[in-house]
PDB file of N, CA and C in Angstrom:
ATOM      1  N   UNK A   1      -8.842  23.762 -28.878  1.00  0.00           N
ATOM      2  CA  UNK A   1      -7.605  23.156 -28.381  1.00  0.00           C
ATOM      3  C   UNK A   1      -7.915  22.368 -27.113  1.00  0.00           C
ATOM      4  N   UNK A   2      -7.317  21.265 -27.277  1.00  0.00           N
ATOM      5  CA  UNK A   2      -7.286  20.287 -25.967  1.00  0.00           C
ATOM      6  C   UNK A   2      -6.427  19.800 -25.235  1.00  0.00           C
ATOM      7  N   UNK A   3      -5.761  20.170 -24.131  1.00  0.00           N
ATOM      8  CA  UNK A   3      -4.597  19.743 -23.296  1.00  0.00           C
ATOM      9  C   UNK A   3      -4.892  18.738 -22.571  1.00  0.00           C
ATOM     10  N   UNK A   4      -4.060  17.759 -22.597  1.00  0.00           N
ATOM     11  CA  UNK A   4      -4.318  16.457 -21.778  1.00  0.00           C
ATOM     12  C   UNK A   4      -2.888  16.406 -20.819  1.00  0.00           C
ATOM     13  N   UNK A   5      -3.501  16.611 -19.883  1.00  0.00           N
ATOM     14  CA  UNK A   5      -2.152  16.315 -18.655  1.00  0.00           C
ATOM     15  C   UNK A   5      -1.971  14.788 -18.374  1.00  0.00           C
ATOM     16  N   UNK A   6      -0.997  14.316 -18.334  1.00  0.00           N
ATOM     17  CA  UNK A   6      -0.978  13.179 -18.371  1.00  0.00           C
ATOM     18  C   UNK A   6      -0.927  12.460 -17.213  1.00  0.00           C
ATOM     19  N   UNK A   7      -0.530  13.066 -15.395  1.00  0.00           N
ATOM     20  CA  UNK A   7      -1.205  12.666 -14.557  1.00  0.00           C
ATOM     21  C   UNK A   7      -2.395  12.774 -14.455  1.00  0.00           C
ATOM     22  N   UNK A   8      -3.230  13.143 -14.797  1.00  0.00           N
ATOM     23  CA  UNK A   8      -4.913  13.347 -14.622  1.00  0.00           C
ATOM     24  C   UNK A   8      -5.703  11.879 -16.020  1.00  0.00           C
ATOM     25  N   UNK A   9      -4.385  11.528 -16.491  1.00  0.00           N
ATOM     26  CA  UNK A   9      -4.774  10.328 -17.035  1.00  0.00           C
ATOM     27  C   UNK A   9      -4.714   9.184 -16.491  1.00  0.00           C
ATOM     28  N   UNK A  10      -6.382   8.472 -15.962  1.00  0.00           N
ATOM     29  CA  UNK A  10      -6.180   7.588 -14.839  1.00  0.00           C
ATOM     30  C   UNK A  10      -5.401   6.210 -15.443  1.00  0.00           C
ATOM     31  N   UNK A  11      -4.576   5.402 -15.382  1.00  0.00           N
ATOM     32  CA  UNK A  11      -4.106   4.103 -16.090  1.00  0.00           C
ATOM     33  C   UNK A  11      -4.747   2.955 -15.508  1.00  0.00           C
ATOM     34  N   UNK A  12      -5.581   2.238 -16.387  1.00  0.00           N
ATOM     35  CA  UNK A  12      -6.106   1.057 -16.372  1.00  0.00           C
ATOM     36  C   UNK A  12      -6.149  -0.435 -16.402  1.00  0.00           C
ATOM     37  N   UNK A  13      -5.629  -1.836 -15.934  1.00  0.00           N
ATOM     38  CA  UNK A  13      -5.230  -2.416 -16.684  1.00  0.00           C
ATOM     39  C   UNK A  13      -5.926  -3.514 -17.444  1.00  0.00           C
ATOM     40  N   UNK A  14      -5.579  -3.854 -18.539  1.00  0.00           N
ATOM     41  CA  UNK A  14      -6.101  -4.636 -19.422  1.00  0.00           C
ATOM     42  C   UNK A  14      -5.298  -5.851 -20.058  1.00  0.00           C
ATOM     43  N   UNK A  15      -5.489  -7.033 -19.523  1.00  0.00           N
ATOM     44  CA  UNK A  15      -4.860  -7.695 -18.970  1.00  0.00           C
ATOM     45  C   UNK A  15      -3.604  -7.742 -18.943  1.00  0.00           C
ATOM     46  N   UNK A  16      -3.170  -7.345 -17.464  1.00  0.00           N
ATOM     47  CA  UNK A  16      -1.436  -7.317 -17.339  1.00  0.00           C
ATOM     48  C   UNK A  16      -0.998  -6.102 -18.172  1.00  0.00           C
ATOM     49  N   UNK A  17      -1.546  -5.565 -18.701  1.00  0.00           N
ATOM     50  CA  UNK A  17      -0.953  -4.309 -19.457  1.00  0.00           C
ATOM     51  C   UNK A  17      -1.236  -3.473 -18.698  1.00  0.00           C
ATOM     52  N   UNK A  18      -0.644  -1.508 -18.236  1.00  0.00           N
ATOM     53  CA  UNK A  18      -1.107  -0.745 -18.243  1.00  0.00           C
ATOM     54  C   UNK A  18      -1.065   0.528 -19.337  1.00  0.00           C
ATOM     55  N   UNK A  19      -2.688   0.807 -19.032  1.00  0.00           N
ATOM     56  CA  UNK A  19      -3.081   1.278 -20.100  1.00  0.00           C
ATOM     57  C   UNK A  19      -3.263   3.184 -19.838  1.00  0.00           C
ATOM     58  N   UNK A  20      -3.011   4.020 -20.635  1.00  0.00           N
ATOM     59  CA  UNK A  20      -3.248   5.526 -20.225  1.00  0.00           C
ATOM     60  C   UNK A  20      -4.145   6.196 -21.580  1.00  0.00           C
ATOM     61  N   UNK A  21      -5.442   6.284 -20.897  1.00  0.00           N
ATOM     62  CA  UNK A  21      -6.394   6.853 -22.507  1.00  0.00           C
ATOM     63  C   UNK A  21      -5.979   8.785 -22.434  1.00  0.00           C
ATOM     64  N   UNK A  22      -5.345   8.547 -23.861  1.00  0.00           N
ATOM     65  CA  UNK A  22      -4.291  10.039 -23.615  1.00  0.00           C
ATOM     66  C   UNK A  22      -5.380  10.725 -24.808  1.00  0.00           C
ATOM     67  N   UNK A  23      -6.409  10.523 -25.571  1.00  0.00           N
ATOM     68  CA  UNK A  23      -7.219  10.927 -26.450  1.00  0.00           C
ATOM     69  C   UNK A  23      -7.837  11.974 -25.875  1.00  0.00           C
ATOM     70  N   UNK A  24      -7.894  12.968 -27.001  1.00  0.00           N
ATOM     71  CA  UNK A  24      -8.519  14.434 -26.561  1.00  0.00           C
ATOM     72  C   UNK A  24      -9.950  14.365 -26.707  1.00  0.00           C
ATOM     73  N   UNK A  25     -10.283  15.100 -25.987  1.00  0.00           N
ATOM     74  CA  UNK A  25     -11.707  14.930 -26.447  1.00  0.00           C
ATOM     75  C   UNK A  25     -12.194  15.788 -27.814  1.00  0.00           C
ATOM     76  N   UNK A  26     -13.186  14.807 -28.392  1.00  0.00           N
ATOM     77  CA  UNK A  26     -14.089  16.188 -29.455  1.00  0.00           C
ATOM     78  C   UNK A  26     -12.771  15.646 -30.533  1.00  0.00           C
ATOM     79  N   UNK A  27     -12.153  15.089 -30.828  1.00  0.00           N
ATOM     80  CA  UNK A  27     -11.087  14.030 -32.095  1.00  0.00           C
ATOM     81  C   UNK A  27     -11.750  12.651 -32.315  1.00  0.00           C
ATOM     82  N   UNK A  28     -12.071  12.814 -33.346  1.00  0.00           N
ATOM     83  CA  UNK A  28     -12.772  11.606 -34.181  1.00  0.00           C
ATOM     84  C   UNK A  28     -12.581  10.432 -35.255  1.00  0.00           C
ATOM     85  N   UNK A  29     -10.922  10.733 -35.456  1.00  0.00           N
ATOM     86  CA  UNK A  29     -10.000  10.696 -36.568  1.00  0.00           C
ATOM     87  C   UNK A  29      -9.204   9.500 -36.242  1.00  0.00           C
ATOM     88  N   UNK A  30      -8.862   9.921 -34.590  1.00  0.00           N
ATOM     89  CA  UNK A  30      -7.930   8.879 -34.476  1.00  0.00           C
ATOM     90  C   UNK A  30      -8.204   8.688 -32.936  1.00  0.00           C
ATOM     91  N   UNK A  31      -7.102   7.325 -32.272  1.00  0.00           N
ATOM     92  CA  UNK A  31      -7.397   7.411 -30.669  1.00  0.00           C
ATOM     93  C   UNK A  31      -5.557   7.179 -29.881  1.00  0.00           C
ATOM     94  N   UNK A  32      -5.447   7.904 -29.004  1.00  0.00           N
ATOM     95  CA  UNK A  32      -4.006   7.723 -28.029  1.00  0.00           C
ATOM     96  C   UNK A  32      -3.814   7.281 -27.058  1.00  0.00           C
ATOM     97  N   UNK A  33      -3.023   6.076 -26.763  1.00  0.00           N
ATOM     98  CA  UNK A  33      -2.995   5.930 -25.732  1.00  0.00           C
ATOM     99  C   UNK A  33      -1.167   5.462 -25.343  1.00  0.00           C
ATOM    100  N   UNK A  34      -1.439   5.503 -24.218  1.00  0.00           N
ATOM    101  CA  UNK A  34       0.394   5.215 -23.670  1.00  0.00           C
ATOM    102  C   UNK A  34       0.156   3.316 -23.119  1.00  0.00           C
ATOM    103  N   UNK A  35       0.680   2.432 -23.357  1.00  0.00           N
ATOM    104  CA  UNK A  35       0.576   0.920 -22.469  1.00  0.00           C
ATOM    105  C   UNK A  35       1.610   0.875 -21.875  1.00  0.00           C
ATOM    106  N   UNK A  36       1.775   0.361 -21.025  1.00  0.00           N
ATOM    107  CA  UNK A  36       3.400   0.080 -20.002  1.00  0.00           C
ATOM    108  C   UNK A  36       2.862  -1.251 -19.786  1.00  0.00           C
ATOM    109  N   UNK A  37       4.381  -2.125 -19.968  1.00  0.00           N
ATOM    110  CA  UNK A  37       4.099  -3.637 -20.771  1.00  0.00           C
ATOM    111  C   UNK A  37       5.766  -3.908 -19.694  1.00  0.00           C
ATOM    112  N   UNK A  38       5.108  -4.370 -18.460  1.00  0.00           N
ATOM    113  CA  UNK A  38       6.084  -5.048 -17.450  1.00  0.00           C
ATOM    114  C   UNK A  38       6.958  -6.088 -17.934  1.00  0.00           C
ATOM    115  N   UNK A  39       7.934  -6.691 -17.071  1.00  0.00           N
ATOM    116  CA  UNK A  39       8.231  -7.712 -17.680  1.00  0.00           C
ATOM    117  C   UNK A  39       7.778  -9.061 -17.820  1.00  0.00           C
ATOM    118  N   UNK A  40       7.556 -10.139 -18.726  1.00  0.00           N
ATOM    119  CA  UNK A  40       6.719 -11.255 -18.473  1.00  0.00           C
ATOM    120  C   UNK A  40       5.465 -10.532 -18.951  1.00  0.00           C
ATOM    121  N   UNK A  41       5.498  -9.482 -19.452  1.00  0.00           N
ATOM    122  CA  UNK A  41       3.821  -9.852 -20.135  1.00  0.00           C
ATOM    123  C   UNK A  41       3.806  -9.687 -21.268  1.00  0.00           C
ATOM    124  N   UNK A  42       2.267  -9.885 -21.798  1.00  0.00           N
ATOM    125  CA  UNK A  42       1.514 -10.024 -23.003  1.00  0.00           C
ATOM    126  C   UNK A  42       1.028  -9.538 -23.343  1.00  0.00           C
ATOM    127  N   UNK A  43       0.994  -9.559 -24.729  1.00  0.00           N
ATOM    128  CA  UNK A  43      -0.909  -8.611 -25.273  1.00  0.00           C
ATOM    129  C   UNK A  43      -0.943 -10.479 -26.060  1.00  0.00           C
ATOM    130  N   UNK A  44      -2.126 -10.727 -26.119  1.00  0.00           N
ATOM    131  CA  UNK A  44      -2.422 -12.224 -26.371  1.00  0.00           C
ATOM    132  C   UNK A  44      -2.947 -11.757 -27.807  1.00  0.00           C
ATOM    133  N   UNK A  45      -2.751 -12.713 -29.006  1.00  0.00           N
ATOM    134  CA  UNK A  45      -2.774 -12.595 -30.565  1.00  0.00           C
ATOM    135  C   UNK A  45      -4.036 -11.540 -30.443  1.00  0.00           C
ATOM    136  N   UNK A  46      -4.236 -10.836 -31.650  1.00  0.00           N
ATOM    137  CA  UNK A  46      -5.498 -10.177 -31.497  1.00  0.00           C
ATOM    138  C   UNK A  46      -5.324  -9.803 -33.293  1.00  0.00           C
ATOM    139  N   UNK A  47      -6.614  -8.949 -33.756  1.00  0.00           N
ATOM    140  CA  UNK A  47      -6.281  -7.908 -34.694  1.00  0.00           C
ATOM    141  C   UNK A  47      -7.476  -7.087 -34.711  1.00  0.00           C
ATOM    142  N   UNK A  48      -7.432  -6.319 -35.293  1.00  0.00           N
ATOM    143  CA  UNK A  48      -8.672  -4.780 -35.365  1.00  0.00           C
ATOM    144  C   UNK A  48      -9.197  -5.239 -36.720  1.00  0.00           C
ATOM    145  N   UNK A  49     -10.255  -4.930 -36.720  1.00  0.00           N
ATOM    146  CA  UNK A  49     -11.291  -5.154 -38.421  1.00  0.00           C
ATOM    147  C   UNK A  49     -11.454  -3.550 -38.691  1.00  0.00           C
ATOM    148  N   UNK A  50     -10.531  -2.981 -38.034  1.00  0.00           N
ATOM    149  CA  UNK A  50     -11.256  -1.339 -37.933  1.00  0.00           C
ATOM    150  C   UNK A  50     -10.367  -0.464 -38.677  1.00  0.00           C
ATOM    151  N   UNK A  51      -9.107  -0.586 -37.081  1.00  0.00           N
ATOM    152  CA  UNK A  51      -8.611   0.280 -37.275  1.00  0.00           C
ATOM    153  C   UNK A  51      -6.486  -0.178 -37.913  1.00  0.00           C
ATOM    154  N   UNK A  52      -6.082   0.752 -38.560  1.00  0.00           N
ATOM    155  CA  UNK A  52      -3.984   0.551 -37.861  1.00  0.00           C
ATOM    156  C   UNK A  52      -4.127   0.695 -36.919  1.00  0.00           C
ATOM    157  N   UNK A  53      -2.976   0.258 -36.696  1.00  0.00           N
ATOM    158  CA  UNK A  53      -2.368   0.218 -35.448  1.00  0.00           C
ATOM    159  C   UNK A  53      -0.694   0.919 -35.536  1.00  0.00           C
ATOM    160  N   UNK A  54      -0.615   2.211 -34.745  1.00  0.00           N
ATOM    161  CA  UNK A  54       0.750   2.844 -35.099  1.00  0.00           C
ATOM    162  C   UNK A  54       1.202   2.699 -33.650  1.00  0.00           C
ATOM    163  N   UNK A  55       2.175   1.602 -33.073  1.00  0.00           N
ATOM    164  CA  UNK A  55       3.487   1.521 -31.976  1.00  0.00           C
ATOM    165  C   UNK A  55       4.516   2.351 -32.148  1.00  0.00           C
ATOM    166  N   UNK A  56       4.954   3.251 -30.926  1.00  0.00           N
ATOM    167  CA  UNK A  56       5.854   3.590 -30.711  1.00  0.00           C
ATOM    168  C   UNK A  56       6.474   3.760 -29.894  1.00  0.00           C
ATOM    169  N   UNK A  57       7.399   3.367 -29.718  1.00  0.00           N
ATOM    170  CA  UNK A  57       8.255   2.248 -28.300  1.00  0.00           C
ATOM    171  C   UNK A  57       9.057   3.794 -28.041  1.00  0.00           C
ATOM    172  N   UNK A  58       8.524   3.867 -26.427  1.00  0.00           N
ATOM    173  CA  UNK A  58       9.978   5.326 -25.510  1.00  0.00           C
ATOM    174  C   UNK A  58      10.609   4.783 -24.282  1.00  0.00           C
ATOM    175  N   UNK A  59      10.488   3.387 -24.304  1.00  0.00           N
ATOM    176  CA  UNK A  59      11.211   2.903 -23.336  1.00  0.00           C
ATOM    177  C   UNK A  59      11.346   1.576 -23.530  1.00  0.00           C
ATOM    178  N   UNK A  60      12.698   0.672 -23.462  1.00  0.00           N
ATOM    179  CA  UNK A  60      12.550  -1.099 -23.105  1.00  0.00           C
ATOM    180  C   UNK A  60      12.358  -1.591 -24.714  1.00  0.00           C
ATOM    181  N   UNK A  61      12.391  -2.838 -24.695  1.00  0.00           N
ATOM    182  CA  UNK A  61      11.928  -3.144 -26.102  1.00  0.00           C
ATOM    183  C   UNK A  61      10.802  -3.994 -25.891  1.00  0.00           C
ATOM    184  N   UNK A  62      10.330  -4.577 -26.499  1.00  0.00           N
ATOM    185  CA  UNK A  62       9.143  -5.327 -26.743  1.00  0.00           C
ATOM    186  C   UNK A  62       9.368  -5.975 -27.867  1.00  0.00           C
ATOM    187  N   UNK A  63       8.690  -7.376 -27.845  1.00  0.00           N
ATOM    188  CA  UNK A  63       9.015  -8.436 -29.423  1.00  0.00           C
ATOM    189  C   UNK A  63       7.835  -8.663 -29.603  1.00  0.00           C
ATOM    190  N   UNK A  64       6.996  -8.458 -31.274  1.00  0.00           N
ATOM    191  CA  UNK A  64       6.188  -8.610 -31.789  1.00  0.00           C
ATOM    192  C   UNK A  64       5.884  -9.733 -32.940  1.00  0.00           C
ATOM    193  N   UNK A  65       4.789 -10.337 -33.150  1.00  0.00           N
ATOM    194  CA  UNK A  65       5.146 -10.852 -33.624  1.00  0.00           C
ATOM    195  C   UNK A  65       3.682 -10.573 -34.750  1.00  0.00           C
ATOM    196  N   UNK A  66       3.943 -10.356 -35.893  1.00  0.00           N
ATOM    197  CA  UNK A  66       2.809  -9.248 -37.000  1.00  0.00           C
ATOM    198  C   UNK A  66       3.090 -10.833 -37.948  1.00  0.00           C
ATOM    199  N   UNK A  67       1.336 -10.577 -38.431  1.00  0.00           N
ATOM    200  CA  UNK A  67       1.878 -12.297 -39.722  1.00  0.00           C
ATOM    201  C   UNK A  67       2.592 -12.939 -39.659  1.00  0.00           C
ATOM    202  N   UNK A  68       3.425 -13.456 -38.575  1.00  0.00           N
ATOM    203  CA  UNK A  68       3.884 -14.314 -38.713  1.00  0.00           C
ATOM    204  C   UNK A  68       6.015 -14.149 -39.098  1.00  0.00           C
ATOM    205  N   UNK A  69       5.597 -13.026 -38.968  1.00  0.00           N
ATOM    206  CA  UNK A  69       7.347 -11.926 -38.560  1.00  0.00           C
ATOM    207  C   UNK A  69       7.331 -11.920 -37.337  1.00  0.00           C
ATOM    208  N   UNK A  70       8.949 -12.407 -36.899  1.00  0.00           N
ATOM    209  CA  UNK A  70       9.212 -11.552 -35.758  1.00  0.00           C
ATOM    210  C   UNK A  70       9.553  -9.804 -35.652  1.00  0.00           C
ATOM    211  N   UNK A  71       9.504  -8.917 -34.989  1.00  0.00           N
ATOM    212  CA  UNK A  71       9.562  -7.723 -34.990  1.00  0.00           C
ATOM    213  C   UNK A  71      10.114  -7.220 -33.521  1.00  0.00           C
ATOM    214  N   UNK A  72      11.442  -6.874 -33.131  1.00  0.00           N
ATOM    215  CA  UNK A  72      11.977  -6.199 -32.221  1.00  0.00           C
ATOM    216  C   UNK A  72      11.600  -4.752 -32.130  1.00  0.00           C
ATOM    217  N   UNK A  73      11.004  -4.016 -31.039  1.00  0.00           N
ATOM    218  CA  UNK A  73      10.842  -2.620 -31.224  1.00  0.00           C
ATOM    219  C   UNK A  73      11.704  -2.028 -29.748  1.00  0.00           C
ATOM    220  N   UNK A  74      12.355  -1.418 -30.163  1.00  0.00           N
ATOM    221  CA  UNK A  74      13.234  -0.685 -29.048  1.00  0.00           C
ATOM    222  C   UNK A  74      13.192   0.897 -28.891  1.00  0.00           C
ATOM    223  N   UNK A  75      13.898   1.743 -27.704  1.00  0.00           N
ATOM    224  CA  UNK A  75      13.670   2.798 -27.916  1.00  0.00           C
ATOM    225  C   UNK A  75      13.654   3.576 -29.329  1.00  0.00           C
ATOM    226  N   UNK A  76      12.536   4.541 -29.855  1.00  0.00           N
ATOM    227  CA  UNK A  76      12.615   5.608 -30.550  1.00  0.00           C
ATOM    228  C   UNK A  76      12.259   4.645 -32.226  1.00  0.00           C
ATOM    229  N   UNK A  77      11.751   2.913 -31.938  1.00  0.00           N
ATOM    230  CA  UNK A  77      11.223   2.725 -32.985  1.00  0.00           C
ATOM    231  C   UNK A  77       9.743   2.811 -33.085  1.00  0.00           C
ATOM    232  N   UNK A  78       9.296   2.328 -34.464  1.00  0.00           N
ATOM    233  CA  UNK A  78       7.775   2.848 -34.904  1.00  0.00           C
ATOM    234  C   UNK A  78       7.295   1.049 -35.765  1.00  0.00           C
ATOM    235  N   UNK A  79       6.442   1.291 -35.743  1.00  0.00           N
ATOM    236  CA  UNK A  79       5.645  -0.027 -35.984  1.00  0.00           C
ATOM    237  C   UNK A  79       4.504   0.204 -36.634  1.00  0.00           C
ATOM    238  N   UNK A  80       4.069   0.090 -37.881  1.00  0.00           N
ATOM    239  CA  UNK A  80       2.364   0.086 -38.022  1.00  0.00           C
ATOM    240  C   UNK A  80       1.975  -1.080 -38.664  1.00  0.00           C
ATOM    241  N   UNK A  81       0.595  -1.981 -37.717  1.00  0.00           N
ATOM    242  CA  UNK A  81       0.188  -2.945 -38.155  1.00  0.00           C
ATOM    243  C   UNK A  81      -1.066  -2.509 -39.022  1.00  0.00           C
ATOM    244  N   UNK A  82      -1.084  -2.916 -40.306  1.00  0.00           N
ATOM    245  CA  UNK A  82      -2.377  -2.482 -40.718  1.00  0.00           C
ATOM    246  C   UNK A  82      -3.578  -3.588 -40.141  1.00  0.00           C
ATOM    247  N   UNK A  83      -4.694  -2.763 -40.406  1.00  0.00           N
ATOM    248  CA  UNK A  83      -5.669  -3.232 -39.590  1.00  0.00           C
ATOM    249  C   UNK A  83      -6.117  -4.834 -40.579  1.00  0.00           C
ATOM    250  N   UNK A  84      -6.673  -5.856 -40.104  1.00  0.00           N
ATOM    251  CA  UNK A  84      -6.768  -7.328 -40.225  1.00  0.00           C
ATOM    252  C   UNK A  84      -5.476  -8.449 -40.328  1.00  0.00           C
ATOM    253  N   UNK A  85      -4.625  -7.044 -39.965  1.00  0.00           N
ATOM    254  CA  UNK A  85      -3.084  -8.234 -39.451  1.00  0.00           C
ATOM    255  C   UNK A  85      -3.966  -9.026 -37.884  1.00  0.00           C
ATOM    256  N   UNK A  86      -2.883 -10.108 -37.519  1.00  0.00           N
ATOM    257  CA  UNK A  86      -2.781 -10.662 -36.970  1.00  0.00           C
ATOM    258  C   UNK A  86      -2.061 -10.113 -35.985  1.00  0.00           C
ATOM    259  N   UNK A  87      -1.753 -10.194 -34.530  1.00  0.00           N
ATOM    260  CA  UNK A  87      -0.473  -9.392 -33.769  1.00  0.00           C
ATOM    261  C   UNK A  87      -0.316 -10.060 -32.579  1.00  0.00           C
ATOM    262  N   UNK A  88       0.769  -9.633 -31.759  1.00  0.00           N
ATOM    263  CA  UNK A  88       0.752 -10.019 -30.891  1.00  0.00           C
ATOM    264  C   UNK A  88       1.947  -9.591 -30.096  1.00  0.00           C
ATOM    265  N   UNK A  89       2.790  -9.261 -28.869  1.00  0.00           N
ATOM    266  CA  UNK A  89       3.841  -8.901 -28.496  1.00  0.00           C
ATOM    267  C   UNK A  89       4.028  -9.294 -27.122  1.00  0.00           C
ATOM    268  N   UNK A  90       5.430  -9.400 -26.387  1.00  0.00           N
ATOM    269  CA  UNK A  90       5.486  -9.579 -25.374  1.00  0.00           C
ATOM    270  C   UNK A  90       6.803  -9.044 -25.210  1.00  0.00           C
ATOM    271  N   UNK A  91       7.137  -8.869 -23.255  1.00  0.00           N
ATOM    272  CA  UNK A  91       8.260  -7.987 -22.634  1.00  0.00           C
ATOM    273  C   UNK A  91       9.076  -9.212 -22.068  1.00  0.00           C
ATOM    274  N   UNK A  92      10.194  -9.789 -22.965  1.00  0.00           N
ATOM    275  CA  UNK A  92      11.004 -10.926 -22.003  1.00  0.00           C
ATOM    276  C   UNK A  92      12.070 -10.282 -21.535  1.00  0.00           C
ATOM    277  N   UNK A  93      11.990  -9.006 -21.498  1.00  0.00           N
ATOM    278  CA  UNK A  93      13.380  -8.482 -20.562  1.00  0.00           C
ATOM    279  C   UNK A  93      12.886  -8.335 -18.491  1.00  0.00           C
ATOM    280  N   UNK A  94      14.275  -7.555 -17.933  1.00  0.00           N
ATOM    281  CA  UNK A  94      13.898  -7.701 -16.621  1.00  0.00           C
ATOM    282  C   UNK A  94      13.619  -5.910 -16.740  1.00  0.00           C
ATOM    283  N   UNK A  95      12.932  -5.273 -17.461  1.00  0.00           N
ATOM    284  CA  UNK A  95      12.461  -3.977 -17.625  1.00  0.00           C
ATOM    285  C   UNK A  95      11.735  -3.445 -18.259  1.00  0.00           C
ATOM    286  N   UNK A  96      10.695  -2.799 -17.437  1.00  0.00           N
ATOM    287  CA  UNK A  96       9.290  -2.224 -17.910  1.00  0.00           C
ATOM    288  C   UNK A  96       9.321  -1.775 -19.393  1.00  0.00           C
ATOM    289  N   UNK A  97       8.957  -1.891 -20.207  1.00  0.00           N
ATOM    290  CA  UNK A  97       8.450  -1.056 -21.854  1.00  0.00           C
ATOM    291  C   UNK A  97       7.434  -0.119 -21.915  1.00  0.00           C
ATOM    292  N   UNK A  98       7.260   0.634 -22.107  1.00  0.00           N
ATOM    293  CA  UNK A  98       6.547   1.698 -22.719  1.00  0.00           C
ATOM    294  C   UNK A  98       6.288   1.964 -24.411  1.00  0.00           C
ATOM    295  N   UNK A  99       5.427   2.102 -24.736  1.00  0.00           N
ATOM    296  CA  UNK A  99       4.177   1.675 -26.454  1.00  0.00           C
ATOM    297  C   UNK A  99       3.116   2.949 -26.125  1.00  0.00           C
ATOM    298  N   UNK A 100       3.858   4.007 -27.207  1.00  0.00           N
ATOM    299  CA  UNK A 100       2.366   5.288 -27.545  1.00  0.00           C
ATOM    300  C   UNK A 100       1.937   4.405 -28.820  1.00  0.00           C
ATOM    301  N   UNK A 101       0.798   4.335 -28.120  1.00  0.00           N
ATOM    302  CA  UNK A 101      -0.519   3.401 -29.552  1.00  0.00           C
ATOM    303  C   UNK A 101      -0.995   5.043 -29.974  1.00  0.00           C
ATOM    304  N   UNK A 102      -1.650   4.504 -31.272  1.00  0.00           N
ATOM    305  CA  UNK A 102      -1.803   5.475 -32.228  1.00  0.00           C
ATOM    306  C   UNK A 102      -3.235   4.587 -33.022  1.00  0.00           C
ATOM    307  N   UNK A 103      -4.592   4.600 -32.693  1.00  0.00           N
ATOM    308  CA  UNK A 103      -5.571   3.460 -33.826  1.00  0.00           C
ATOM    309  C   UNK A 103      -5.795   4.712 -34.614  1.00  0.00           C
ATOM    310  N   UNK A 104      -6.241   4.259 -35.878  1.00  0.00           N
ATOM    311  CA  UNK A 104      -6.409   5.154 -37.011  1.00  0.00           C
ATOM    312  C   UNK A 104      -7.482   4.193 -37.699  1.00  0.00           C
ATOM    313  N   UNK A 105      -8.635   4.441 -37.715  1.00  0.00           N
ATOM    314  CA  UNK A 105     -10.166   5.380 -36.786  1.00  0.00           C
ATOM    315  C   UNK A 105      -9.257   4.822 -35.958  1.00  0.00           C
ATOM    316  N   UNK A 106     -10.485   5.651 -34.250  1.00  0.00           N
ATOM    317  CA  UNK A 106      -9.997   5.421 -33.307  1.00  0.00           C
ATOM    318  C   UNK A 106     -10.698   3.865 -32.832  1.00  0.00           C
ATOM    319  N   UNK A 107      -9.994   3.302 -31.529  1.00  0.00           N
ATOM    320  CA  UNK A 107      -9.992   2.071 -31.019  1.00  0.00           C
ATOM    321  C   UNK A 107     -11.632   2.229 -30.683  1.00  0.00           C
ATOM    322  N   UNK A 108     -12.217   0.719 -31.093  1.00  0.00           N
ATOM    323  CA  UNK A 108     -13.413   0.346 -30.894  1.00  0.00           C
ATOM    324  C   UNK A 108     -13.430  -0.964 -30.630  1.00  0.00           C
ATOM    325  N   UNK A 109     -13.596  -1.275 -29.057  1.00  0.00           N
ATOM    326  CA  UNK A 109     -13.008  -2.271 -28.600  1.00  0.00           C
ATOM    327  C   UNK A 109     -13.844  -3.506 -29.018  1.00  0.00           C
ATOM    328  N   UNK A 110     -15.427  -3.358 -29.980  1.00  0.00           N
ATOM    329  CA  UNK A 110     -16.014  -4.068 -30.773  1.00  0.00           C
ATOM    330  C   UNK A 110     -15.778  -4.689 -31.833  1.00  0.00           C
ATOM    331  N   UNK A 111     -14.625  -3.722 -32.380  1.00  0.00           N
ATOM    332  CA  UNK A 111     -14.153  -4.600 -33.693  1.00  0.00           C
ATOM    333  C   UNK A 111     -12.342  -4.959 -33.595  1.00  0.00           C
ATOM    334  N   UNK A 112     -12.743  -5.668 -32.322  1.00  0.00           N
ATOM    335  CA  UNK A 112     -11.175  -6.485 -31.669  1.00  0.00           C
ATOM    336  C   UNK A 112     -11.651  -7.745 -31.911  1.00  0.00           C
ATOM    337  N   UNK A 113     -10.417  -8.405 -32.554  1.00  0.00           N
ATOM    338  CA  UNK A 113     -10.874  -9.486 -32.510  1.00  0.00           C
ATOM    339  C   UNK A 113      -9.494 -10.499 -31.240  1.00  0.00           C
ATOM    340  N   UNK A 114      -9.927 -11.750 -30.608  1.00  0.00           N
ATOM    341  CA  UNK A 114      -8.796 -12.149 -29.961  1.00  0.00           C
ATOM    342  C   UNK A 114      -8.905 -13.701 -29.909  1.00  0.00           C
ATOM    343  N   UNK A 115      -7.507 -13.974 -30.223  1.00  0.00           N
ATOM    344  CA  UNK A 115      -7.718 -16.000 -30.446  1.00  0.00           C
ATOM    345  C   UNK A 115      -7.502 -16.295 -29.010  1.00  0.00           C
ATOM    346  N   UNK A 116      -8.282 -17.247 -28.888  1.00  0.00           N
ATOM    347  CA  UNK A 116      -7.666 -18.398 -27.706  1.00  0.00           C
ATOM    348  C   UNK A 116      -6.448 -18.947 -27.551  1.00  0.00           C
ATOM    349  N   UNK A 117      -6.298 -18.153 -26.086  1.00  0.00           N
ATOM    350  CA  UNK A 117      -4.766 -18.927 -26.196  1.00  0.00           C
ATOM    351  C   UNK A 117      -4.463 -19.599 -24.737  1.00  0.00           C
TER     352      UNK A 117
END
């Protein structure tokens, strides 16, 4: 068993995002993390060759935009991009968002892919 306190999870940021690696150790299956997605920001197009991608919004909404759908995610919704989608999201409100990511394998920041933008 592995308890992860979640102040002792240092948050990182990656660009303009903050990021919280909430993954237990010694789990191989999958990876967790919490992002807090201010207002005015981005995650810039990207997609995984790897892994899904499971969003789940506990605060604010966030607008996504998966193939070429728009996608609203607000409190207490769920999102899964399968992996070689296309993605992308941003916070145009005046309030912070919160996104528990979920990669399934876990995130391997090698098989990210990201367009120029």
């Amino acid at each position: 068993m592995t308890h992860i306190r979640y102040p002792e999870a240092e948050p990182f940021d990656f660009r303009g995002l903050t990021i919280r690696e909430l993954t237990p150790k010694g789990i191989d299956t999958a990876s967790f993390a919490e992002i807090e997605v201010p207002p005015g920001a981005s995650h810039q197009t990207a997609r995984s060759i790897r892994s899904d991608k499971v969003y789940y919004c506990t605060q604010g909404t966030v607008l996504f935009q998966v193939a070429g759908r728009e996608i609203k995610l607000g409190d207490g919704d769920l999102l899964l991009i399968p992996k070689g989608a296309w993605f992308s999201y941003r916070n145009d409100t005046d309030q912070t968002a919160r996104l528990f990511l979920v990669h399934i394998p876990p995130f391997d920041l090698e098989h990210e892919e990201f367009q120029d933008e």
